[in-house]
C-alpha atoms as a PDB file:
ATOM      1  CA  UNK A   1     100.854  71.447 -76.683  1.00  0.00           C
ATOM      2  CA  UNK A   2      99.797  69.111 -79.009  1.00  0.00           C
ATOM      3  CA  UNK A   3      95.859  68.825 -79.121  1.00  0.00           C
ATOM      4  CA  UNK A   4      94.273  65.786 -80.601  1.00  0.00           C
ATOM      5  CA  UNK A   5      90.562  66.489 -80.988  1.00  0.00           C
ATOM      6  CA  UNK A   6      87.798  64.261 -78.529  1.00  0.00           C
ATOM      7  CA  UNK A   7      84.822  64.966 -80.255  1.00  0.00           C
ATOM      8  CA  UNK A   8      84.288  61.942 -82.643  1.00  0.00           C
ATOM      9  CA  UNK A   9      83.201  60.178 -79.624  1.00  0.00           C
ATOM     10  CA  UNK A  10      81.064  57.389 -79.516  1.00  0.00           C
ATOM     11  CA  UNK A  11      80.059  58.717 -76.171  1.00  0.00           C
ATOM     12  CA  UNK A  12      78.283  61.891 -78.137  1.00  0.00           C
ATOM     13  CA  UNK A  13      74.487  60.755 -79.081  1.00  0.00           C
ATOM     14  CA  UNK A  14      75.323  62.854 -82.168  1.00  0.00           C
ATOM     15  CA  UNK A  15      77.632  61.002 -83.130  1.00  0.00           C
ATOM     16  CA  UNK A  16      76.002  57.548 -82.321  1.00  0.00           C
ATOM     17  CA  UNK A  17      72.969  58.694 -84.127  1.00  0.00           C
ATOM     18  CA  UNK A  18      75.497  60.033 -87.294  1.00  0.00           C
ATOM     19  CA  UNK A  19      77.079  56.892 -87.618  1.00  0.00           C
ATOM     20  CA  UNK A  20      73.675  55.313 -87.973  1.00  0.00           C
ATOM     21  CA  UNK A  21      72.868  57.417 -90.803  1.00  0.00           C
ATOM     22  CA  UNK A  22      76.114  57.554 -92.636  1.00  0.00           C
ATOM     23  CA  UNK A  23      75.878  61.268 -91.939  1.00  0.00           C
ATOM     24  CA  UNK A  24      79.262  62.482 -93.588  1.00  0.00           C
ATOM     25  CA  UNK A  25      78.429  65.726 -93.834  1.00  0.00           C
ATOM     26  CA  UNK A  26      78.421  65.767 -89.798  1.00  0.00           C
ATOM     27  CA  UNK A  27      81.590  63.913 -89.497  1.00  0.00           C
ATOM     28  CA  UNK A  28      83.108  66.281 -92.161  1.00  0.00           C
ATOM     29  CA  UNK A  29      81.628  69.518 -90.410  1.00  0.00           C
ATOM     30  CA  UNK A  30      82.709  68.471 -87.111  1.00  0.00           C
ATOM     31  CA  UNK A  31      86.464  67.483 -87.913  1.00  0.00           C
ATOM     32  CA  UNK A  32      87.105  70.588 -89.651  1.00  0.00           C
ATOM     33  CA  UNK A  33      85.576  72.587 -87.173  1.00  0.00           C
ATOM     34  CA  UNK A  34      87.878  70.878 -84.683  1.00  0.00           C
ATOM     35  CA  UNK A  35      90.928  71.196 -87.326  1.00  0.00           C
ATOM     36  CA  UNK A  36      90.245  75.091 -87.482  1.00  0.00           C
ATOM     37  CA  UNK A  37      89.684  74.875 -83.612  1.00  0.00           C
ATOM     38  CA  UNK A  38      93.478  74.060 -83.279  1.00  0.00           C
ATOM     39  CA  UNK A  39      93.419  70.317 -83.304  1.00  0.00           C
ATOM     40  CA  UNK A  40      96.725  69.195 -84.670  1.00  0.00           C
ATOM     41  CA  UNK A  41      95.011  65.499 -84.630  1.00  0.00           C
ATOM     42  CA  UNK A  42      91.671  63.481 -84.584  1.00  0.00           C
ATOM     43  CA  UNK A  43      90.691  60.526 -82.426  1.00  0.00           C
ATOM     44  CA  UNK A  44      88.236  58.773 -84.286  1.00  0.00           C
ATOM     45  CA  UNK A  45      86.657  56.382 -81.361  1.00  0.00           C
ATOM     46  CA  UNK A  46      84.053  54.328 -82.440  1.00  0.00           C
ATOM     47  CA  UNK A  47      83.731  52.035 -79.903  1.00  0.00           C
ATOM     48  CA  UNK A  48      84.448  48.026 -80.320  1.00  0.00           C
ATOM     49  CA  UNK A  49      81.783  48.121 -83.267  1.00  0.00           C
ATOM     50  CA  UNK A  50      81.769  44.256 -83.173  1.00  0.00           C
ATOM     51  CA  UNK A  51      79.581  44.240 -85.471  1.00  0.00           C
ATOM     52  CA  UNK A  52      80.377  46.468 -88.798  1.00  0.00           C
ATOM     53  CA  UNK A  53      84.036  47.642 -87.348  1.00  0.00           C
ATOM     54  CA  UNK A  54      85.759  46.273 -91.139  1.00  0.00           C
ATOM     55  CA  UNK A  55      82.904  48.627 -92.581  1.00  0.00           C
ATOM     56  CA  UNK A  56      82.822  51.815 -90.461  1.00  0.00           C
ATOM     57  CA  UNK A  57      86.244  52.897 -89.885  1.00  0.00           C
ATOM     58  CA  UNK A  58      87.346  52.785 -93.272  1.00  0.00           C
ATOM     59  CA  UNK A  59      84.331  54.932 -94.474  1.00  0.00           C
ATOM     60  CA  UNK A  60      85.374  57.206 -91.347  1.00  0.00           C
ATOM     61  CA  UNK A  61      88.857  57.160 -92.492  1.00  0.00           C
ATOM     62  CA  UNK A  62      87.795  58.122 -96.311  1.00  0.00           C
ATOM     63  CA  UNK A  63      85.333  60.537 -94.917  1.00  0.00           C
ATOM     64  CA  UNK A  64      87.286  62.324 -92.998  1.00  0.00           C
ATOM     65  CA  UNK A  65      90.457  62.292 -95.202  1.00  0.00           C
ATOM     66  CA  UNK A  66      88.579  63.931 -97.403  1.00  0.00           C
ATOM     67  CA  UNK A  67      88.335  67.413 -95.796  1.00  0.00           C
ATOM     68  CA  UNK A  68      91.028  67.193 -93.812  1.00  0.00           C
ATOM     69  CA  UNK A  69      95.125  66.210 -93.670  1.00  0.00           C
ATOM     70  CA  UNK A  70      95.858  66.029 -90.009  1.00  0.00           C
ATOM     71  CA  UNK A  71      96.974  62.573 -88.584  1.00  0.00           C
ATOM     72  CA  UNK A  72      94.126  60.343 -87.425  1.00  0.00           C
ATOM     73  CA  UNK A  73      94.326  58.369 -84.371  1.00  0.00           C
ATOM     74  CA  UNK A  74      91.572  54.763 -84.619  1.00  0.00           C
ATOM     75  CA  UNK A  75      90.453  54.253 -81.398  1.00  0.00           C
ATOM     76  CA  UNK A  76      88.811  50.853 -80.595  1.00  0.00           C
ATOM     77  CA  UNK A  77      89.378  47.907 -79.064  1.00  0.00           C
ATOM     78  CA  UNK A  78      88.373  45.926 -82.465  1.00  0.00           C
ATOM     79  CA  UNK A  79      91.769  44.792 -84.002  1.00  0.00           C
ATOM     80  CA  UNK A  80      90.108  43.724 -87.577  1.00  0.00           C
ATOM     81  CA  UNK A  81      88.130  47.134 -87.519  1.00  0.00           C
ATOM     82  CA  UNK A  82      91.476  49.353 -86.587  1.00  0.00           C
ATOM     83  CA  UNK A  83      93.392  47.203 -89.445  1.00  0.00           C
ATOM     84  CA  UNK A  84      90.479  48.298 -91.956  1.00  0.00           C
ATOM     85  CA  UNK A  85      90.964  51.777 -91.113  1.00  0.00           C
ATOM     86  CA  UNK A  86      94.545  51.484 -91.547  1.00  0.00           C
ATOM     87  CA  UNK A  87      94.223  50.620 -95.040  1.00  0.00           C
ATOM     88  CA  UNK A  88      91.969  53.108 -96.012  1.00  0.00           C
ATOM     89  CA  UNK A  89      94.321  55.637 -94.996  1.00  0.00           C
ATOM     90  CA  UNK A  90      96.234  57.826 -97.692  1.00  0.00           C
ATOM     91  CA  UNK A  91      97.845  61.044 -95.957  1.00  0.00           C
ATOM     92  CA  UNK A  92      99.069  61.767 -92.437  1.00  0.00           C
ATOM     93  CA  UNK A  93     100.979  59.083 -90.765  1.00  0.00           C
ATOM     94  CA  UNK A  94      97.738  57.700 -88.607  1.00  0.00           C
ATOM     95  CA  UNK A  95      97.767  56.005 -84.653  1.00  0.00           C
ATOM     96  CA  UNK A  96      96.050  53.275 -83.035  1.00  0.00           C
ATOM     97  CA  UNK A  97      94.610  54.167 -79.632  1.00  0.00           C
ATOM     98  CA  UNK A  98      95.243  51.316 -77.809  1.00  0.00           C
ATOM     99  CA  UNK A  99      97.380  48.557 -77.251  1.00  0.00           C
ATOM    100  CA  UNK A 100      97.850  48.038 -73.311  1.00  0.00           C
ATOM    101  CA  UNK A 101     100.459  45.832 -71.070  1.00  0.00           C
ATOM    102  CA  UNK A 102      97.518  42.736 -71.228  1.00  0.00           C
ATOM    103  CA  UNK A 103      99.190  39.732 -73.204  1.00  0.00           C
ATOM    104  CA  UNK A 104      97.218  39.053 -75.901  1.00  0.00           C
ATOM    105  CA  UNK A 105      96.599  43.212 -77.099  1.00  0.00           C
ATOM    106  CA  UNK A 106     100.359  43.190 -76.149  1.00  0.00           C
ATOM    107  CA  UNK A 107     101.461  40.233 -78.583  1.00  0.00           C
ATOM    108  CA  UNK A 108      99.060  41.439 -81.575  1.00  0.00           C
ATOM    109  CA  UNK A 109      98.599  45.325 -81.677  1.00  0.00           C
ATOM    110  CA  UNK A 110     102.262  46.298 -81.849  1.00  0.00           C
ATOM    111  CA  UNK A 111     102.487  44.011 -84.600  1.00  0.00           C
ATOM    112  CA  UNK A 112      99.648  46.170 -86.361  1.00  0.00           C
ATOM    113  CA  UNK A 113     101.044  49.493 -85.952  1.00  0.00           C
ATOM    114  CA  UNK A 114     104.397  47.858 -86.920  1.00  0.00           C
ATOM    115  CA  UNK A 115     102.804  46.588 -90.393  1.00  0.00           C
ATOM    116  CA  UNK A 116     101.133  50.192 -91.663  1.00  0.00           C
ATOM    117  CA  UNK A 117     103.509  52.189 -90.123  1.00  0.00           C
ATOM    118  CA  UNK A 118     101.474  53.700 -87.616  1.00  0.00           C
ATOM    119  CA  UNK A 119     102.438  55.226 -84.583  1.00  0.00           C
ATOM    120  CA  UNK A 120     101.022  53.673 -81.386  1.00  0.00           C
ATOM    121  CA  UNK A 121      99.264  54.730 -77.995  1.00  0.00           C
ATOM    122  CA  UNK A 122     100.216  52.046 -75.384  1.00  0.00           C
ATOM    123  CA  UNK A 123      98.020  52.473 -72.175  1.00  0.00           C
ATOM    124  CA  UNK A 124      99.874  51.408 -68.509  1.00  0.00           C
ATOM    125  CA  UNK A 125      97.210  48.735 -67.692  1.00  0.00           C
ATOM    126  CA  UNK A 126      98.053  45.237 -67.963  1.00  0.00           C
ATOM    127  CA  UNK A 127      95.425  41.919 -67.041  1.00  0.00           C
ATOM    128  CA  UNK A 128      94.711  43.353 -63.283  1.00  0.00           C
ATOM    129  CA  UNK A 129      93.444  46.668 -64.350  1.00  0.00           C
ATOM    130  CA  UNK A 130      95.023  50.168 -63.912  1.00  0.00           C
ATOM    131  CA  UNK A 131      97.486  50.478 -60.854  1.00  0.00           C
ATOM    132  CA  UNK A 132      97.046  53.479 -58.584  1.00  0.00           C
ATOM    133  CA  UNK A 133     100.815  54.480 -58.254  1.00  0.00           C
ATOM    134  CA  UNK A 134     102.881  56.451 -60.395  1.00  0.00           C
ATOM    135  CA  UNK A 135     105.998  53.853 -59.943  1.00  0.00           C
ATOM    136  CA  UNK A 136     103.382  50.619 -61.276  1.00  0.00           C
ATOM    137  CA  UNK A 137     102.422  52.495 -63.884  1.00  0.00           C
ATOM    138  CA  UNK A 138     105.793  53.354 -65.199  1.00  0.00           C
ATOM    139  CA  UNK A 139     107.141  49.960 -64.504  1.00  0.00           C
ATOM    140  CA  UNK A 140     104.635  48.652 -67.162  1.00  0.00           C
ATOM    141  CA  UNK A 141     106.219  51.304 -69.568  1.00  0.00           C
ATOM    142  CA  UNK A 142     109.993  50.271 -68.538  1.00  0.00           C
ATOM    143  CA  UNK A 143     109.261  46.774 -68.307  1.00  0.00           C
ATOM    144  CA  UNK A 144     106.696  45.404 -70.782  1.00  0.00           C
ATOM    145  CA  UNK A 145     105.663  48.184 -73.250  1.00  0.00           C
ATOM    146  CA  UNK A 146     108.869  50.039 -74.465  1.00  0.00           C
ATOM    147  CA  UNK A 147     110.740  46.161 -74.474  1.00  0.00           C
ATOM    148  CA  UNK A 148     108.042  44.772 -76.399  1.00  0.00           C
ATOM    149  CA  UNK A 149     108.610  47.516 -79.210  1.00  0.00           C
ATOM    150  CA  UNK A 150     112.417  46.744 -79.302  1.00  0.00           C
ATOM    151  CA  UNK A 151     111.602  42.942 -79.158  1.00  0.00           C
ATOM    152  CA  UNK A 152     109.835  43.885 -82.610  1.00  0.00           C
ATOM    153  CA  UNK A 153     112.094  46.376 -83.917  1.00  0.00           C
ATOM    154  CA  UNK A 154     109.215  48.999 -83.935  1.00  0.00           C
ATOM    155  CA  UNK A 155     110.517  52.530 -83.212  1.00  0.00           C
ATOM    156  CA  UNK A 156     110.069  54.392 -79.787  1.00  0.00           C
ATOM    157  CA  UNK A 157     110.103  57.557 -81.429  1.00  0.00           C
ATOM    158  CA  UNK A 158     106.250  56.064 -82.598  1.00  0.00           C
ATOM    159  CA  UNK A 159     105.362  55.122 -79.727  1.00  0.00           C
ATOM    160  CA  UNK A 160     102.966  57.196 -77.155  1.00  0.00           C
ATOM    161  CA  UNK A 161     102.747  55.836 -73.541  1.00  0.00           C
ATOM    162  CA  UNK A 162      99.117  56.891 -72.045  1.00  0.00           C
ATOM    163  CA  UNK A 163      99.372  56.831 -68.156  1.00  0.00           C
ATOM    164  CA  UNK A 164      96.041  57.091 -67.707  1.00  0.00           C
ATOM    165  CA  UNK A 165      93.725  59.816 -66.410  1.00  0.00           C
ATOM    166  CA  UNK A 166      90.858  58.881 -64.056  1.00  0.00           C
ATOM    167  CA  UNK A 167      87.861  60.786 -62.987  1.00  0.00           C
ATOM    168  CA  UNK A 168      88.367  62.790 -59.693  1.00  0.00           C
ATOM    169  CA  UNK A 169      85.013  61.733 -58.518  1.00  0.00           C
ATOM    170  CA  UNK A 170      85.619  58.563 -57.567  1.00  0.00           C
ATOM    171  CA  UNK A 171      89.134  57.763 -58.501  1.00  0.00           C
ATOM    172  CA  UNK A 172      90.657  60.901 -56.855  1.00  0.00           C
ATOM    173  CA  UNK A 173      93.904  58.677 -55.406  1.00  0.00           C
ATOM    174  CA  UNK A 174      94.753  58.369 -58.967  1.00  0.00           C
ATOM    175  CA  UNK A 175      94.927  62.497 -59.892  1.00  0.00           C
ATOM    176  CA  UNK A 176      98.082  63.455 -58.192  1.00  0.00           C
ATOM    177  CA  UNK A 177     100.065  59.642 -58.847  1.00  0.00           C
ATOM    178  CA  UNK A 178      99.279  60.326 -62.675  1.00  0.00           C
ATOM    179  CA  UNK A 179     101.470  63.719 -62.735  1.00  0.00           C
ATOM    180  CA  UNK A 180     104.325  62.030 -61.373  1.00  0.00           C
ATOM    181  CA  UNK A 181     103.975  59.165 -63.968  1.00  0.00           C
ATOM    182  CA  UNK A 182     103.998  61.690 -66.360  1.00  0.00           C
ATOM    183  CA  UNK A 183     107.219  62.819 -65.399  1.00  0.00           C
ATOM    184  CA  UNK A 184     108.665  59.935 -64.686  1.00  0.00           C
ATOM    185  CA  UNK A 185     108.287  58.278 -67.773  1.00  0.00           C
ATOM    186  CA  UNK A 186     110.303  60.959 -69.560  1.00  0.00           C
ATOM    187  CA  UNK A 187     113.386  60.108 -67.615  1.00  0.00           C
ATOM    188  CA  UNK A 188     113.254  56.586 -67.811  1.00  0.00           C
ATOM    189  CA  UNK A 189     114.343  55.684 -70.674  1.00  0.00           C
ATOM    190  CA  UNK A 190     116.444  56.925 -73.601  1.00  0.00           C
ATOM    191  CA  UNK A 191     114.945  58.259 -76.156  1.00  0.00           C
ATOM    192  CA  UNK A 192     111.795  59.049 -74.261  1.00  0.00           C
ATOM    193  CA  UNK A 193     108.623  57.680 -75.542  1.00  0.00           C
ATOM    194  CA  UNK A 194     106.249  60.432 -76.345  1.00  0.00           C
ATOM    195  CA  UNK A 195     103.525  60.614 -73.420  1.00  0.00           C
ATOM    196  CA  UNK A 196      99.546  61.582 -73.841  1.00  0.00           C
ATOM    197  CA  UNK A 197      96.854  61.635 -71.849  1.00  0.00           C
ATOM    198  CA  UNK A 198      93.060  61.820 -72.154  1.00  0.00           C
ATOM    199  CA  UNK A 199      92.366  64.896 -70.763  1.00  0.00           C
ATOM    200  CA  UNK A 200      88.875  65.108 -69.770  1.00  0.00           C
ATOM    201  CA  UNK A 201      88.697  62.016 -68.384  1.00  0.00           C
ATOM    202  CA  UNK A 202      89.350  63.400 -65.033  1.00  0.00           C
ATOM    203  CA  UNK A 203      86.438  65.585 -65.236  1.00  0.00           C
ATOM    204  CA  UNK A 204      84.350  62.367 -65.983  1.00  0.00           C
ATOM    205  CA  UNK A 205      81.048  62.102 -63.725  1.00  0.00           C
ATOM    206  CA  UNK A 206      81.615  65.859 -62.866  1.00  0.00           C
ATOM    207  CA  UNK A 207      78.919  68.054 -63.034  1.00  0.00           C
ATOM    208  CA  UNK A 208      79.092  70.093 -66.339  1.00  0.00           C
ATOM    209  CA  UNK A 209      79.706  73.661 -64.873  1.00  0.00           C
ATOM    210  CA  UNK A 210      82.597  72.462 -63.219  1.00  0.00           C
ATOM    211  CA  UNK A 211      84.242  69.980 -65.803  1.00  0.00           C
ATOM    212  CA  UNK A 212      86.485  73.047 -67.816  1.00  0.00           C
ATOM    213  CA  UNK A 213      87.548  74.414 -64.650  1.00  0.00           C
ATOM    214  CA  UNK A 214      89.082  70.865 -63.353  1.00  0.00           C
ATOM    215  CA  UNK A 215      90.176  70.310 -67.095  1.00  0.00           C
ATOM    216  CA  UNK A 216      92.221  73.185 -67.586  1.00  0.00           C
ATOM    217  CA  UNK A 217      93.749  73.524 -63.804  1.00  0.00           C
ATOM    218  CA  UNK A 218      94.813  69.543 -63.937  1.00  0.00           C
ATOM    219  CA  UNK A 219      96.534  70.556 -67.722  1.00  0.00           C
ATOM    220  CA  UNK A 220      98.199  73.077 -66.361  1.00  0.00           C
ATOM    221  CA  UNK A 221      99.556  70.772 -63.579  1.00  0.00           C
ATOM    222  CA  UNK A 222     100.444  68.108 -66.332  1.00  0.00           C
ATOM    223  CA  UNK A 223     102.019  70.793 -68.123  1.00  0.00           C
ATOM    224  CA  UNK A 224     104.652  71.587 -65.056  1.00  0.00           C
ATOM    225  CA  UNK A 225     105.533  67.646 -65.148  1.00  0.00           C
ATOM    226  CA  UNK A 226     106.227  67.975 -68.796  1.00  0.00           C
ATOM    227  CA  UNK A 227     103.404  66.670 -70.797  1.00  0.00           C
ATOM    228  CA  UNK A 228     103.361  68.048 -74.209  1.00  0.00           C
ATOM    229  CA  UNK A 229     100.722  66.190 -75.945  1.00  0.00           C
ATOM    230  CA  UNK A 230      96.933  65.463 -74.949  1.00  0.00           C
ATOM    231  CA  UNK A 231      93.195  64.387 -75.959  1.00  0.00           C
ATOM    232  CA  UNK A 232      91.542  67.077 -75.644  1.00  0.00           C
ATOM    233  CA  UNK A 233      88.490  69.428 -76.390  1.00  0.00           C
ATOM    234  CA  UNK A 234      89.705  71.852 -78.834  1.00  0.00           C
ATOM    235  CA  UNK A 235      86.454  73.729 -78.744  1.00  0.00           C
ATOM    236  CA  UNK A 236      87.331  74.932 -75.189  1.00  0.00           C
ATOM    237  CA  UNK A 237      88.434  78.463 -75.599  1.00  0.00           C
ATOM    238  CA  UNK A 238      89.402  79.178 -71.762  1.00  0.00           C
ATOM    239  CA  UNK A 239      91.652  75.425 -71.643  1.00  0.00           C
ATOM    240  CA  UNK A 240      93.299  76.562 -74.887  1.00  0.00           C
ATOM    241  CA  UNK A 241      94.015  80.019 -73.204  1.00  0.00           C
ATOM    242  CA  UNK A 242      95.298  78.323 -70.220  1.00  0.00           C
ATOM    243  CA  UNK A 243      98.170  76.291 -72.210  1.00  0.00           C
ATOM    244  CA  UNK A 244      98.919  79.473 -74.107  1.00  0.00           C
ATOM    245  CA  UNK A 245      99.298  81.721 -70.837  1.00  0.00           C
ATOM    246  CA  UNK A 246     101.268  78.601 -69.255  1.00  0.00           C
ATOM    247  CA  UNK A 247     103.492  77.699 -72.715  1.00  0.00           C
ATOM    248  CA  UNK A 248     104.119  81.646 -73.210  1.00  0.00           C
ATOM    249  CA  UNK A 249     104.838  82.328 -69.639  1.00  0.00           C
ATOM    250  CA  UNK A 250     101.811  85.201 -69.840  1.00  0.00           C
ATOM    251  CA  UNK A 251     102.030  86.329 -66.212  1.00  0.00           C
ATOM    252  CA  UNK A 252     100.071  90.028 -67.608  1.00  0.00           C
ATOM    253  CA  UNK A 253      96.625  89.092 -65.101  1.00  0.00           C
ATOM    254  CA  UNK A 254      96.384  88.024 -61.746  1.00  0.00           C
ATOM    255  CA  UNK A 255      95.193  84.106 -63.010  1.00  0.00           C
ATOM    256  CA  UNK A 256      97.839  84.103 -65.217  1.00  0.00           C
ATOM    257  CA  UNK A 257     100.501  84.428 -62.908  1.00  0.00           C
ATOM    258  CA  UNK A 258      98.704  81.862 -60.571  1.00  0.00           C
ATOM    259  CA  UNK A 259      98.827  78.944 -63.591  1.00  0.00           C
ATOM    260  CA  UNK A 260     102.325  79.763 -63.921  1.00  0.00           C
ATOM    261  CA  UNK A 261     103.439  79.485 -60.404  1.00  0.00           C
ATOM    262  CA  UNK A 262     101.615  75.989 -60.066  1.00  0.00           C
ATOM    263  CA  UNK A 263     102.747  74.706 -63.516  1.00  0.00           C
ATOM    264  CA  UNK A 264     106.444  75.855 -61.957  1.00  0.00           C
ATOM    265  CA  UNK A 265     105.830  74.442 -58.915  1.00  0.00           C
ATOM    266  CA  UNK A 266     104.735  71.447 -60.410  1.00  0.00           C
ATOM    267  CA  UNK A 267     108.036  71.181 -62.469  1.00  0.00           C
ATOM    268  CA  UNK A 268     110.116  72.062 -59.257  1.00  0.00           C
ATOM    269  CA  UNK A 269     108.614  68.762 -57.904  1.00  0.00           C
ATOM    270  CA  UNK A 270     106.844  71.297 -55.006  1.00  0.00           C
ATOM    271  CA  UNK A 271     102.758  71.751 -54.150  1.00  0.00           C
ATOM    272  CA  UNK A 272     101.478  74.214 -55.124  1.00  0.00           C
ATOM    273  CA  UNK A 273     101.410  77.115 -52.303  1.00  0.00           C
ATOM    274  CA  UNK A 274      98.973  79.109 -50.860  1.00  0.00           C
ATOM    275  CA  UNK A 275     101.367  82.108 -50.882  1.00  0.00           C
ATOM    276  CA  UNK A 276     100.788  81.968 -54.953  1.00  0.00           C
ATOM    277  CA  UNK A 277      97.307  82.695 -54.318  1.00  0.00           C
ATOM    278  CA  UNK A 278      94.990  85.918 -53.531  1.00  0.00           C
ATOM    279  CA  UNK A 279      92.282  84.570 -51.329  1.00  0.00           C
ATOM    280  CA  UNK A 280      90.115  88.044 -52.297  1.00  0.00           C
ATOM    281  CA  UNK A 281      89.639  86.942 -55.868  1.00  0.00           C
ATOM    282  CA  UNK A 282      87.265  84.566 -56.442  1.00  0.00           C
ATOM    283  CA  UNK A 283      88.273  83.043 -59.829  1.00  0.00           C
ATOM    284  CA  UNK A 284      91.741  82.088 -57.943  1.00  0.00           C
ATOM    285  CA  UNK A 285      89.563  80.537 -54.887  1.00  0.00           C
ATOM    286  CA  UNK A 286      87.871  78.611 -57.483  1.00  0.00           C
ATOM    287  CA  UNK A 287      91.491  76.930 -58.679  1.00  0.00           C
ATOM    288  CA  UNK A 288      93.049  76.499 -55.458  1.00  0.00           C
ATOM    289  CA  UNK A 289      90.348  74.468 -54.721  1.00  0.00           C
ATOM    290  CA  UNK A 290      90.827  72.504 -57.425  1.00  0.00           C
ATOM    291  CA  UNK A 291      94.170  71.983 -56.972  1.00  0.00           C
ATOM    292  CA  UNK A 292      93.523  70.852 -53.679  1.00  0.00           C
ATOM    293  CA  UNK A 293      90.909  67.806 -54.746  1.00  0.00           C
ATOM    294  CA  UNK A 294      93.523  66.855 -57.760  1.00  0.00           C
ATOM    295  CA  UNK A 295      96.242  66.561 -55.151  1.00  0.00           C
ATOM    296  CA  UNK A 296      94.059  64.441 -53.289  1.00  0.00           C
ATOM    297  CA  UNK A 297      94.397  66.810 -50.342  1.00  0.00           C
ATOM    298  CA  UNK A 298      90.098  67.622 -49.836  1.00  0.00           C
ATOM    299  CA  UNK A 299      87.997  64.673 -50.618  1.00  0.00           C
ATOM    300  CA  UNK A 300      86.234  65.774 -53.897  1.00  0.00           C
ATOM    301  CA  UNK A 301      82.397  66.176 -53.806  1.00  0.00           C
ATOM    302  CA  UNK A 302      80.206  67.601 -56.262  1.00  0.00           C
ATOM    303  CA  UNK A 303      79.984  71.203 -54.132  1.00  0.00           C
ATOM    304  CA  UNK A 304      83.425  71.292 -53.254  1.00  0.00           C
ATOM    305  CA  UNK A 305      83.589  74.763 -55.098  1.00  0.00           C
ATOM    306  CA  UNK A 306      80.843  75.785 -52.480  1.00  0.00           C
ATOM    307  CA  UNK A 307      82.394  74.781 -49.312  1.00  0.00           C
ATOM    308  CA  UNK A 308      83.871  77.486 -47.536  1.00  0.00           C
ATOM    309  CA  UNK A 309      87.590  78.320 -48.201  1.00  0.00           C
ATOM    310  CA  UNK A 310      90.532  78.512 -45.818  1.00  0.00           C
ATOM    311  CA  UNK A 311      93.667  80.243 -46.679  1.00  0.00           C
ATOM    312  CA  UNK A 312      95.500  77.218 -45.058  1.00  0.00           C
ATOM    313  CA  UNK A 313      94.664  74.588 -47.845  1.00  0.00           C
ATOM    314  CA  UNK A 314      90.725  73.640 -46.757  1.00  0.00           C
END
């Protein structure tokens, strides 16, 4: 699995408050920490930084490049900021995180990527927003994205399709349509685009105790429909373990053997099945569960880990 590392986030109140201050030293800290974490890349997301984008991403680019070598992926709507960053680059081969199906990011950010050389993340949203099925989504792959690279010569083999993870609390109908987009999209066309997702977006709005549990079971789902590449939080030990047991086949502990049965169900195009699952061990409780709200099979609430199980599904 290929990990590129969340946590320059403009989200984080550290990081807000950091890029106030011109705080290098945090930026520098953090993106090694997350290199030496496993990250194999770094989203830098800044946010649309209207304002000062032609300023801050290049010093973001120079201060990070300057502790680390790992490809950099610019994340912001703000074209003119990206294009600053892009310039300021001088090792890995970087990416811009986003271009999407909508006409005008359509027409201009391929363009961009095409000009430095920089591979691209294209998202399956066009004008009217995200679709909920798997088949829209990868109809705005098939049918606007990948053409518009070949329109401009600019290689698949750089581009990343994003199908787009949604929180479970609230956009639940979206969890189980995503994993067949996922796998979908590698079949449809020749060579396959690369595909990535933003992992922990589907723990968005989720209380805290519960957001590493949904994060690692829905991975391990996404891992059975093929995805090999993700956003992620490489500071989180027990997902990392999870993709090792899963990539390694590591069936040595009860849980193990469970996330390998659902990531081969998953790949077998079957649900996973209550006959994979001891009902007298808690921790495995805990992921059925899960499973069950990411298949949209039990209507996700906040408690749904409290509710009281049946060996039937819920």
């Amino acid at each position: 699995m290929y990990i590129i590392g969340e946590n320059i986030h403009i989200i984080s109140d550290k990081v807000k408050t950091a890029l106030v201050d011109r705080d290098a030293s945090f930026f520098q800290d953090l993106a090694v920490a997350q290199v030496e974490a496993g990250a194999q890349a770094l989203d830098l997301n800044l946010g649309p930084r209207k304002k000062d984008g032609e300023d801050v991403f290049p010093w973001m680019v120079q201060t990070v490049e300057a502790v680390v070598d790992v490809p950099l992926s610019l994340d912001s709507t703000n074209i003119r900021g990206i294009e600053a960053g892009l310039k300021a680059v001088t090792k890995a081969q970087p990416m811009i995180n986003s271009t999407s199906a909508e006409e005008v990011r359509l027409e201009e950010v391929p363009l961009l990527a095409k000009r430095y050389g920089a591979k691209l993340v294209a998202l399956t949203m066009g004008k009217s927003g995200i679709p909920v099925s798997a088949d829209e989504r990868v109809n705005i792959a098939i049918e606007k994205l990948i053409p518009r690279m070949i329109e401009i010569d600019f290689p698949v083999t750089d581009l990343i399709i994003d199908p787009l993870v949604l929180t479970v609390s609230g956009c639940q109908e979206y969890c189980p349509e995503l994993i067949e987009a996922v796998r979908t999209i590698q079949v449809a066309w020749d060579p396959p685009p690369a595909i990535s997702v933003g992992l922990s977006n589907v723990s968005n709005a989720v209380p805290f105790e519960n957001r590493s549990l949904i994060n690692r079971v829905y991975c391990v789902m996404l891992m059975g429909a093929g995805l090999q590449m993700m956003i992620a939080n490489p500071f989180d030990e027990d997902l990392k373990e999870v993709v090792r047991i899963v990539e390694e086949r590591d069936g040595s502990t009860p849980l193990g053997r469970l996330f390998v049965a659902i990531s081969d169900r998953v790949a077998a195009m079957e649900q996973p099945a209550k006959e994979d699952v001891d009902f007298n061990d808690p921790d495995q409780v805990k992921v059925w569960k899960t499973v069950q709200i990411l298949l949209n099979k039990v209507i996700y609430a906040d408690s749904y880990l409290q509710t009281r199980s049946s060996q039937g599904g819920e």
